[in-house]
Protein backbone atom coordinates (compact mmCIF):
# COMPACT_ATOMS: atom_id res chain seq x y z
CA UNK A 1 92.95 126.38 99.01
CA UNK A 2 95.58 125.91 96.09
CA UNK A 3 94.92 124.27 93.03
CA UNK A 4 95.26 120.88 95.07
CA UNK A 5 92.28 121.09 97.12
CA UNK A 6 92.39 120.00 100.72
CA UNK A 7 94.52 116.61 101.69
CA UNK A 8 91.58 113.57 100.97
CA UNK A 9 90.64 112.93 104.59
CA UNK A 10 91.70 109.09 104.97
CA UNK A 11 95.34 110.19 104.10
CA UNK A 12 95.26 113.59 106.54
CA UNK A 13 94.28 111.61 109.19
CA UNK A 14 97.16 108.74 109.28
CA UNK A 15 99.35 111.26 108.57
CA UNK A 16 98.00 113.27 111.28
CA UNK A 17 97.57 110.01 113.96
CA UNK A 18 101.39 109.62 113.24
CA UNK A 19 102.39 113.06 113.98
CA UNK A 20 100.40 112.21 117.30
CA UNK A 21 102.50 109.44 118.18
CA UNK A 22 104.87 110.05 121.11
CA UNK A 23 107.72 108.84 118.88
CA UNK A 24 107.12 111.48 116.66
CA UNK A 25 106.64 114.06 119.27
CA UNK A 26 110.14 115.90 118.90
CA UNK A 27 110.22 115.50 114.86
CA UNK A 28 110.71 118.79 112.65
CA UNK A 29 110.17 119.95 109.55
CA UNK A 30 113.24 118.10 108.08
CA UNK A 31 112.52 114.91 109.51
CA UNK A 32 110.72 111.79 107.22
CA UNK A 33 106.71 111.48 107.42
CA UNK A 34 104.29 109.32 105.86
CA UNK A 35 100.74 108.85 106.03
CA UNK A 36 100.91 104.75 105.53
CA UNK A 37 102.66 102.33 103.07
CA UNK A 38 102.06 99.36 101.20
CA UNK A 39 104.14 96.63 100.07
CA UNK A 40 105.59 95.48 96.72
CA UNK A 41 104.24 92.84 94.72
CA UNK A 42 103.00 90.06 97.12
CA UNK A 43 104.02 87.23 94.69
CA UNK A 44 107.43 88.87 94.56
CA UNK A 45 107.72 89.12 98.19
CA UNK A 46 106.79 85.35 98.82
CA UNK A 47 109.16 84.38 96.78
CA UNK A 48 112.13 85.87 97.92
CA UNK A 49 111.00 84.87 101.54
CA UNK A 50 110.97 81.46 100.86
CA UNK A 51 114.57 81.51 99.03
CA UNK A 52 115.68 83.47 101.27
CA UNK A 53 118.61 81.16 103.21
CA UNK A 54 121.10 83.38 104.92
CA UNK A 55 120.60 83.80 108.80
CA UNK A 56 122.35 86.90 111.25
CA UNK A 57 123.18 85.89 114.54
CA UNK A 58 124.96 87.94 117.22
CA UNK A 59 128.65 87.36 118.81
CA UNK A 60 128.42 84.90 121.30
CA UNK A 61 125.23 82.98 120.51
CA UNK A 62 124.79 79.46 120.54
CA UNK A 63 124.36 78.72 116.77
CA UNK A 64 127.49 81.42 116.01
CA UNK A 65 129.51 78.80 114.23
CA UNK A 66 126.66 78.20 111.37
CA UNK A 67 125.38 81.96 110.67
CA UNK A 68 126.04 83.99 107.61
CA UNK A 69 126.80 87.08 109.60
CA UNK A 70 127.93 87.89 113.30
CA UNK A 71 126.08 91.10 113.70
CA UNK A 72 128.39 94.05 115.67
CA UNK A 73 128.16 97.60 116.91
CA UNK A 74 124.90 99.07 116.00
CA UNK A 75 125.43 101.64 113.71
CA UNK A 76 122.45 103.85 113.45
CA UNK A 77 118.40 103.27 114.25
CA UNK A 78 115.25 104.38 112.01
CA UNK A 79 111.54 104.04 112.30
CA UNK A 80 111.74 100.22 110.44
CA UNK A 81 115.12 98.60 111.02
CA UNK A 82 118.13 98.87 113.17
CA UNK A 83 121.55 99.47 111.16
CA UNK A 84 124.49 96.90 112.02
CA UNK A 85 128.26 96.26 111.25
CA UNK A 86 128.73 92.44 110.48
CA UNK A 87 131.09 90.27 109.54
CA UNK A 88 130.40 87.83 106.70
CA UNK A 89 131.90 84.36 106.72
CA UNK A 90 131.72 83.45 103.72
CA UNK A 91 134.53 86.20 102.17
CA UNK A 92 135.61 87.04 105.64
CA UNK A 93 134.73 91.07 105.89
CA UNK A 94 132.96 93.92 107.18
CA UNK A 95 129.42 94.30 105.63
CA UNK A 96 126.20 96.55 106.94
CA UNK A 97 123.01 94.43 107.83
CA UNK A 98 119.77 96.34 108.81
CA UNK A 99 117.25 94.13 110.82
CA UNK A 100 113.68 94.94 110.95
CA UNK A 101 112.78 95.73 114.76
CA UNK A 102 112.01 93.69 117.65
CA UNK A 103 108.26 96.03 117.60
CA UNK A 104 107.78 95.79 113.85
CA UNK A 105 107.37 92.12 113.36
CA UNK A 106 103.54 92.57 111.88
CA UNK A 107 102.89 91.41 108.82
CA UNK A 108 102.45 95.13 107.43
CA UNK A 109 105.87 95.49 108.48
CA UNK A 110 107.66 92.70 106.74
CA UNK A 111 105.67 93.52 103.43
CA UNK A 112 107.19 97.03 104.05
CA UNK A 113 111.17 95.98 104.88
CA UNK A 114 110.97 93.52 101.73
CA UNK A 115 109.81 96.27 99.66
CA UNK A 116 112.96 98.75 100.84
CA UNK A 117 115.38 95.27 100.40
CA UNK A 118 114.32 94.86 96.55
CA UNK A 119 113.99 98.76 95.57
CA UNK A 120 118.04 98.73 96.66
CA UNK A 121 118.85 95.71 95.24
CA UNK A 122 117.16 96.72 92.25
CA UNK A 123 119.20 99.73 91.64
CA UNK A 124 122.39 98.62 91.10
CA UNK A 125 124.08 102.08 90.24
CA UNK A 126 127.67 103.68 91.31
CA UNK A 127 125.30 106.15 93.78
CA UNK A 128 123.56 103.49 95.64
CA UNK A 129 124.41 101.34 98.42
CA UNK A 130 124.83 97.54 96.72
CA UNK A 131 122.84 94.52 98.59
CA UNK A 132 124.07 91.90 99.14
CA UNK A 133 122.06 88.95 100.33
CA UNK A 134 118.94 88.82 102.33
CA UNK A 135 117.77 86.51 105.13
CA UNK A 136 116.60 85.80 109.26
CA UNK A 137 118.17 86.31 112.30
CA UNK A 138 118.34 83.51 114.72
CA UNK A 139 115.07 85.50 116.26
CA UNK A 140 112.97 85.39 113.30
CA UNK A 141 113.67 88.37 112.04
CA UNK A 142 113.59 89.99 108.65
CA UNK A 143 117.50 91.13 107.93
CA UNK A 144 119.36 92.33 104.54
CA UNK A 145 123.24 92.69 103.87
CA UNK A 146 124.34 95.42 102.36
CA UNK A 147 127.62 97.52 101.39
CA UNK A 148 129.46 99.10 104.75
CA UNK A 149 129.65 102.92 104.11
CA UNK A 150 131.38 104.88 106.18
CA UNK A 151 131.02 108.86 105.46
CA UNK A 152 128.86 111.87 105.91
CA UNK A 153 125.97 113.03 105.46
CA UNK A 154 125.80 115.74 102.66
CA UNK A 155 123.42 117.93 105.20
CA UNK A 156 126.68 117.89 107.91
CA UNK A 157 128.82 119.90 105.24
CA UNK A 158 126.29 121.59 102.39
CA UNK A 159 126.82 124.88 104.07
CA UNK A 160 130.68 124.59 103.93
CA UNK A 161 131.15 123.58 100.75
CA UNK A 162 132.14 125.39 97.82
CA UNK A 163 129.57 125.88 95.06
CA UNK A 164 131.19 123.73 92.12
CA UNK A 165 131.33 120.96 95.21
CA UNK A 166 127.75 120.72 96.03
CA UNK A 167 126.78 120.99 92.17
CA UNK A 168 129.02 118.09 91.72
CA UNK A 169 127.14 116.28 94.15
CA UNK A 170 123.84 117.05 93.04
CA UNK A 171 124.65 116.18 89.79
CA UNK A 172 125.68 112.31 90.57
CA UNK A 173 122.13 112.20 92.37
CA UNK A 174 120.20 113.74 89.66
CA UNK A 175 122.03 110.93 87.87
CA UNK A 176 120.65 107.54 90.24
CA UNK A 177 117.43 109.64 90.28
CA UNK A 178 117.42 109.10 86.48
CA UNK A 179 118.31 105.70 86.78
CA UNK A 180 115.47 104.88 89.44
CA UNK A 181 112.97 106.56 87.20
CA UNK A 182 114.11 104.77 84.12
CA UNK A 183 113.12 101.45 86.31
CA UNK A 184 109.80 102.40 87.72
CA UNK A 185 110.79 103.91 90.95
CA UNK A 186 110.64 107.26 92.75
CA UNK A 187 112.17 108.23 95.90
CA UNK A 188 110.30 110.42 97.41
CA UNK A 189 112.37 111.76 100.16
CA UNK A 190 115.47 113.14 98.52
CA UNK A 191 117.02 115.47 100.55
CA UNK A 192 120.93 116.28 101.66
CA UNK A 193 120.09 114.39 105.10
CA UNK A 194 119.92 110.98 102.90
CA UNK A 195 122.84 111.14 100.52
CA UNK A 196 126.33 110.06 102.21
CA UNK A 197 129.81 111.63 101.16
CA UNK A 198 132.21 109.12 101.78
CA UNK A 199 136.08 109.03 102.53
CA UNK A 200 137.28 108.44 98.86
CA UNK A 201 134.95 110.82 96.93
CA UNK A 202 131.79 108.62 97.11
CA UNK A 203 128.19 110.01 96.76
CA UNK A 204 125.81 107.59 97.89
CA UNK A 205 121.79 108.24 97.80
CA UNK A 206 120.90 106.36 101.02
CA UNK A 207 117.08 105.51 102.41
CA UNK A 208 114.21 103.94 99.99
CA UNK A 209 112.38 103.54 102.50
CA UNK A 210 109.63 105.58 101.07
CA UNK A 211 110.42 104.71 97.48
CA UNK A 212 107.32 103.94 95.02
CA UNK A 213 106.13 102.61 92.27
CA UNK A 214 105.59 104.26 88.65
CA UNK A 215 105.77 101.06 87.04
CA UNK A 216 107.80 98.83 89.12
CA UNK A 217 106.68 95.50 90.96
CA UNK A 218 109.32 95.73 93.26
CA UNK A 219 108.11 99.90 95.46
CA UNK A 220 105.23 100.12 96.78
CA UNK A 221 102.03 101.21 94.83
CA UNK A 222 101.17 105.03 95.20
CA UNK A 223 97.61 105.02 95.75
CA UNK A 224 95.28 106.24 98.66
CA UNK A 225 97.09 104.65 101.48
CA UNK A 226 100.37 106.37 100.99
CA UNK A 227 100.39 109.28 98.92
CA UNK A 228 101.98 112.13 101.77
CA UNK A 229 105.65 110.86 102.33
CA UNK A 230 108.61 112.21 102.23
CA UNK A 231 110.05 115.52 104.11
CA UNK A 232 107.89 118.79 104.86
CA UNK A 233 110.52 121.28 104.31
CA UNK A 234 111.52 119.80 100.43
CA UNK A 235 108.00 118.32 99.76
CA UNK A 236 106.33 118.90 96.48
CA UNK A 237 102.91 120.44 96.62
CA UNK A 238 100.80 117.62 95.20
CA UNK A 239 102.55 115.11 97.57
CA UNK A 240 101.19 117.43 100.96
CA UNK A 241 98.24 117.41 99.47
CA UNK A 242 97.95 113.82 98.97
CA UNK A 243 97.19 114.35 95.10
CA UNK A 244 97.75 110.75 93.91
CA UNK A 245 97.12 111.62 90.42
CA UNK A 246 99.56 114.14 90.29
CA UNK A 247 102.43 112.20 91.91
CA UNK A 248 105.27 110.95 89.82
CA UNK A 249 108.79 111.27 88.51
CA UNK A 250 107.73 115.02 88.78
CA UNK A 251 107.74 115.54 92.44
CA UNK A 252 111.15 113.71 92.74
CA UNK A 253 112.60 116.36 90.44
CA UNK A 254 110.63 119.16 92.62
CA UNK A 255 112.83 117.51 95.53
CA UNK A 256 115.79 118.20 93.51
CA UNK A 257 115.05 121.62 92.75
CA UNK A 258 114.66 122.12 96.75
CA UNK A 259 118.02 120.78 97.10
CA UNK A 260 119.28 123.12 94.66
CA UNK A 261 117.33 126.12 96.10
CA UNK A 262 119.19 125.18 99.80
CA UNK A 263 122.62 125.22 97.88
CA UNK A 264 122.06 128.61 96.72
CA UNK A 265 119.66 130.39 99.31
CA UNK A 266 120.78 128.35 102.22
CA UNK A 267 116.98 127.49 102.84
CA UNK A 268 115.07 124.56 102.50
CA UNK A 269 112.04 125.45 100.05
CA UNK A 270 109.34 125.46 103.15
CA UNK A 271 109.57 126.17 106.74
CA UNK A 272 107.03 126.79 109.86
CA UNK A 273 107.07 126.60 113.49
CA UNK A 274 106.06 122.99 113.27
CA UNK A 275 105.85 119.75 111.01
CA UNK A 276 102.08 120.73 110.58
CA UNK A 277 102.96 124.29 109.62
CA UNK A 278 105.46 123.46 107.22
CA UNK A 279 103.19 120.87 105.61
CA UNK A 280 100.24 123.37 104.95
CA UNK A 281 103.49 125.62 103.32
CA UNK A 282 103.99 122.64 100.99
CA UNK A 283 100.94 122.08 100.19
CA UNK A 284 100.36 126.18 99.23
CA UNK A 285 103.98 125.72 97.59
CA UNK A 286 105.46 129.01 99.65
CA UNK A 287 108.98 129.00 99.63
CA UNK A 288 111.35 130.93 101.99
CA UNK A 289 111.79 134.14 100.75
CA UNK A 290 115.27 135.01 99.82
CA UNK A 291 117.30 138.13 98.55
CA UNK A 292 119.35 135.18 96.17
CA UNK A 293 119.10 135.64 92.00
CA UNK A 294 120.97 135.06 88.86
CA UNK A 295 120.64 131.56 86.79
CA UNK A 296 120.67 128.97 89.41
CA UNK A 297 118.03 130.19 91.34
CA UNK A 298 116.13 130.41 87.81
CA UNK A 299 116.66 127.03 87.31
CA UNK A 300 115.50 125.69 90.79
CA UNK A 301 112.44 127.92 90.52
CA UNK A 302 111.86 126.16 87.34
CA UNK A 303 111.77 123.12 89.17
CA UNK A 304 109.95 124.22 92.05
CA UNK A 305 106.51 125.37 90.29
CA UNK A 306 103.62 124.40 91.47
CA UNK A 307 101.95 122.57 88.98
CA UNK A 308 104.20 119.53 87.63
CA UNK A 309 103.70 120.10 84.22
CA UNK A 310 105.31 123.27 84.41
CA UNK A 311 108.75 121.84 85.52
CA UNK A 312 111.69 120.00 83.74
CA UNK A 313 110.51 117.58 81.71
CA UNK A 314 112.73 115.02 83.21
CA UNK A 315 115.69 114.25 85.51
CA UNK A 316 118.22 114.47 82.74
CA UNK A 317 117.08 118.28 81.45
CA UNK A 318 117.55 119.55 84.85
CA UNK A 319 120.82 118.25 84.88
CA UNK A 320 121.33 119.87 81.79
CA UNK A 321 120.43 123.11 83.06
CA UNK A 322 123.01 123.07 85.78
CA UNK A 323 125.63 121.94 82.99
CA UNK A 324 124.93 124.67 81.20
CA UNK A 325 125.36 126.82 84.34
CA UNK A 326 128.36 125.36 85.01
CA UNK A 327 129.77 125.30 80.91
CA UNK A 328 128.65 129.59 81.63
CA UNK A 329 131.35 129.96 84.59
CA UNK A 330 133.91 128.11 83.31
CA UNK A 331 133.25 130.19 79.42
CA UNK A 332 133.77 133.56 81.54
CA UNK A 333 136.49 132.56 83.22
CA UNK A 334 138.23 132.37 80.03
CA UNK A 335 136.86 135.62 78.45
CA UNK A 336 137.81 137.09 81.83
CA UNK A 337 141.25 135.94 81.61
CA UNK A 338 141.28 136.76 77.94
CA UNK A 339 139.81 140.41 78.98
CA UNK A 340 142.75 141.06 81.53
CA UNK A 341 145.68 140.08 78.94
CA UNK A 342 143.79 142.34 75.84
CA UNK A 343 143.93 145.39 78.25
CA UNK A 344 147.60 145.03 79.29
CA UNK A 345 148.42 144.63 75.20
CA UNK A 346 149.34 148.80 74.62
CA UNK A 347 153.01 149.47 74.55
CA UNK A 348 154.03 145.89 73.78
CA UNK A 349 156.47 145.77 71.27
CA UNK A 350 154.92 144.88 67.82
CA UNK A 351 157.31 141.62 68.24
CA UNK A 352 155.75 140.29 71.24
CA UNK A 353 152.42 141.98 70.20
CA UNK A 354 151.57 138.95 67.84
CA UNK A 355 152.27 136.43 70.07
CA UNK A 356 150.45 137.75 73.19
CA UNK A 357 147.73 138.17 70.96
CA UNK A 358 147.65 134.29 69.70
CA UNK A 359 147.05 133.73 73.53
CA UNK A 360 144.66 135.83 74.00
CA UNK A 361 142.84 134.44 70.67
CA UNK A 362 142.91 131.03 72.10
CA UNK A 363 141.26 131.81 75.34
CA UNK A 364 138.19 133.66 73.74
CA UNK A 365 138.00 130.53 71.53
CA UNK A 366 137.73 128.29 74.88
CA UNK A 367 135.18 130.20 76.22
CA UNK A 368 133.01 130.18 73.50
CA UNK A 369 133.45 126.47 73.27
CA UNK A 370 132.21 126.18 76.32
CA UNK A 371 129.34 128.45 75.73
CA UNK A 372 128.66 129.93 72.29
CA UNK A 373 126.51 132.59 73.22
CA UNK A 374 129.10 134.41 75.14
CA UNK A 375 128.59 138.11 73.84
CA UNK A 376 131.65 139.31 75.67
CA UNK A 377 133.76 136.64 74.39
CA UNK A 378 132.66 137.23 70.83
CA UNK A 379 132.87 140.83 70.40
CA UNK A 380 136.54 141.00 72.15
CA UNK A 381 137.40 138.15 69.45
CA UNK A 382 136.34 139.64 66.47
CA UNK A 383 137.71 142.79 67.94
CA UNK A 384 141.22 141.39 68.59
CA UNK A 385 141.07 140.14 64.99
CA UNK A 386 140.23 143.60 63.37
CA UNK A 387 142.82 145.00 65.77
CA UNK A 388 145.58 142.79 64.89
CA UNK A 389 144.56 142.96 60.93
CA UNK A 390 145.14 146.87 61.10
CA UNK A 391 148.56 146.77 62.96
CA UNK A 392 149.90 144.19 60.53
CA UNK A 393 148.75 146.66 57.73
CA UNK A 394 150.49 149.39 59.41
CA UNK A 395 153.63 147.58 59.06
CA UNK A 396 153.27 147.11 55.78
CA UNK A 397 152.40 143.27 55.81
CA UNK A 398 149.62 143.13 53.76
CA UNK A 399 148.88 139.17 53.60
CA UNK A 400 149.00 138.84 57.06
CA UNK A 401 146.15 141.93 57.43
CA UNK A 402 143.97 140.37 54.65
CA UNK A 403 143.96 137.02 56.64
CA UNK A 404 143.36 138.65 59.63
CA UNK A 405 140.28 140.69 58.30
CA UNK A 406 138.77 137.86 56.70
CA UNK A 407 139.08 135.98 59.83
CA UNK A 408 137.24 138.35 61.72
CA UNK A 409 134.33 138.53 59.45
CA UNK A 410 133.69 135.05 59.24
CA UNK A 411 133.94 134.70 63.44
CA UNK A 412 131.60 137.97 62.93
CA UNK A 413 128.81 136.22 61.19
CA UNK A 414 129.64 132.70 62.80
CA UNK A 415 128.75 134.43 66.13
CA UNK A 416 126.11 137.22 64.80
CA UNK A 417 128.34 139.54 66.16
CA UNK A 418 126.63 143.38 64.73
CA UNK A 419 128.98 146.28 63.97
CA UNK A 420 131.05 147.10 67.09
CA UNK A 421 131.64 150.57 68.71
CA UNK A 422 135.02 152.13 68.95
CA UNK A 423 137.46 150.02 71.70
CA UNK A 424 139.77 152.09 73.67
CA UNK A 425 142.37 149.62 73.71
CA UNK A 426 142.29 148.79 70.44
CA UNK A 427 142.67 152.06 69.48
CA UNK A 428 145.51 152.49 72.04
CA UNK A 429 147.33 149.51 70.17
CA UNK A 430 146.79 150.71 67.19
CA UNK A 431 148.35 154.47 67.82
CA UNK A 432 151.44 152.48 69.50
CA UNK A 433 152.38 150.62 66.65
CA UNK A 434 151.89 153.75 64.23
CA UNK A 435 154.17 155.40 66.37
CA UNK A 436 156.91 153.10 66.50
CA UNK A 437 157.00 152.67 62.74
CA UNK A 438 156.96 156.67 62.48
């Protein structure tokens, strides 16, 4: 048992009784759970069913000529709603409308779908889908409008993509995570499967479905009803284990260290031969074992610890970490460029030496603005300084060496850079210029 306990028994047992259900029978360990939900505030909800005006009808029904939307090809299906194209009469376009389904219509149900509507319309962010309007279709049914977004999921191409690609994206979700978290709101079931990469560089976080409250009126409440939701394979320990005192903006950014743990390992955090299997890995917080190191993986391990406390302290210092990842490559990059053009500098002649070696200067200064503590970047500065002061000395140009020299030591104490052992190129530029003066 971890430091969790077991999964209180109410909550095991819904999630378990829906695991039993034959529409669950073929689900895996990256597919959606949850153990029961609850609705958003019921005053909220009331209201916004009585205002609510707008009716879906579909093409060819009697009362076409007075509906909001003319509902089209079905677009995709989930547990709650069915996903259409529509056209809206009123601006004459293409919008999405889900509809809650024909065998949802309980009153559970509609507490449920009006809780998903407001969370998205709530989050009105440049990585969210924007709602629209909400309403009934000529049946009765609960329906909302919502932006048409055509793309792919992120899951589809993860493993294709290049590295600085995939960071990208994870970045602008960290970002709406923020957001959502700044209004009350978790996700709970981030994961590559529900962000969308559209045609024109979009990155949309789809699917609140499971979204909760940490302050909001508008998500559900986390309490004992519905505390283990989400996805088995990314879930955060205290979320298996149905710790509802330990749920929180934490376990979202446990999510996001999953999805940065896939993007380096290629594995989801937990695995097993079934949903049940993978669960009880949650829960015990085993990750897939993987050969993978270096700084990423030390920052999604950071994320992924057990206890929540022990992670980021928010959305935005994860984020940070990556940057600073990211700041890293880009800083050696230059010092690597910088490194190649300081080696090829013997045997230049002294009036293309100077010049070359202004380049050169400029590129170590790049790197470490990108990341100060760049050892190899500093050292190779200061020595390219000291290198240059003693050539201009050797020919004689004694203002020009002084400057030089006291440049160095200044970028030698700016960057803590301690005495520095011999450099074979340096040396090598120094013995050609001797020996073209002699």
């Amino acid at each position: 048992m971890d430091q969790f306990g077991d999964p209180p028994v109410d909550a095991q047992r819904r999630l378990e009784a829906t695991l039993r259900d034959e529409s669950w029978a073929a689900r895996t360990p990256t597919t959606s759970v949850t153990g029961g939900r609850v609705s958003a505030d019921p005053e909220l909800t009331r209201r916004v069913r009585t205002a609510a005006r707008a009716r879906a009808t579909r093409a060819g029904a009697p009362d076409i000529d007075g509906a909001d939307y003319v509902l089209g090809e079905l677009l995709g299906a989930g547990g709650m709603g069915l996903v259409y194209s529509a056209h809206q009469a009123a601006l004459d376009r293409t919008v999405a409308v889900k509809v809650l389904r024909a065998d949802r219509q309980d009153e559970a149900a509609r507490q449920e779908f009006l809780a998903e509507a407001l969370v998205a319309a709530d989050l009105d962010h440049p990585n969210t889908v924007p709602v629209y309007d909400i309403g009934l279709t000529g049946e009765g049914s609960l329906f909302y409008a919502m932006k048409l977004v055509r793309g792919t999921a992120w899951s589809c191409t993860l493993a294709t993509n290049s590295l600085e690609y995939n960071l990208d994206v994870l970045l602008k979700l960290c970002d709406v995570v923020s957001f959502a978290h700044d209004k009350g709101i978790i996700h709970r079931d981030l994961k590559p499967d529900n962000v969308m990469l559209g045609a024109y560089g979009e990155v949309l976080l789809m699917d609140w479905g499971l979204a909760a409250s940490v302050g909001s009126p508008r998500a559900q409440r986390l309490n004992a009803e519905n505390p283990i939701a989400g996805t088995p394979a990314y879930m955060a320990p205290e979320t298996a284990a149905g710790a509802v005192d330990r749920i929180g903006k934490a376990s979202d950014l446990y999510l996001l260290g999953g999805i940065l743990y896939q993007i380096v390992t290629g594995l989801t955090p937990h695995t097993g031969a079934d949903m049940t299997e993978c669960l009880n890995a949650a829960q015990r917080n085993e990750l897939q074992p993987t050969t993978k190191t270096g700084e990423l993986l030390t920052i999604a391990l950071r994320a992924l610890r057990s206890d929540p406390a022990d992670r980021y302290p928010t959305v935005p210092e994860f984020s940070s970490a990556i940057r600073g990842f990211l700041a890293h490559q880009t800083s050696l990059s230059f010092s690597n460029q910088a490194n190649m053009r300081f080696e090829g500098l013997p045997g230049r002649p002294p009036e293309e030496l100077y010049h070359e070696c202004e380049e050169i200067v400029g590129l170590y200064q790049r790197a470490l603005a990108c990341w100060p503590d760049n050892r190899v970047a500093a050292e190779r500065l200061v020595w390219l300084r000291e290198t240059l002061a003693a050539v201009a000395l050797r020919r004689g140009e004694i203002q020009l060496a002084r400057s030089w020299a006291q440049t160095a030591e200044r970028e030698r104490q700016v960057y803590g850079v301690a005495a520095l052992r011999p450099d074979p190129v340096a040396e090598q530029i120094k013995t050609s210029v001797l020996y073209r003066r002699r």
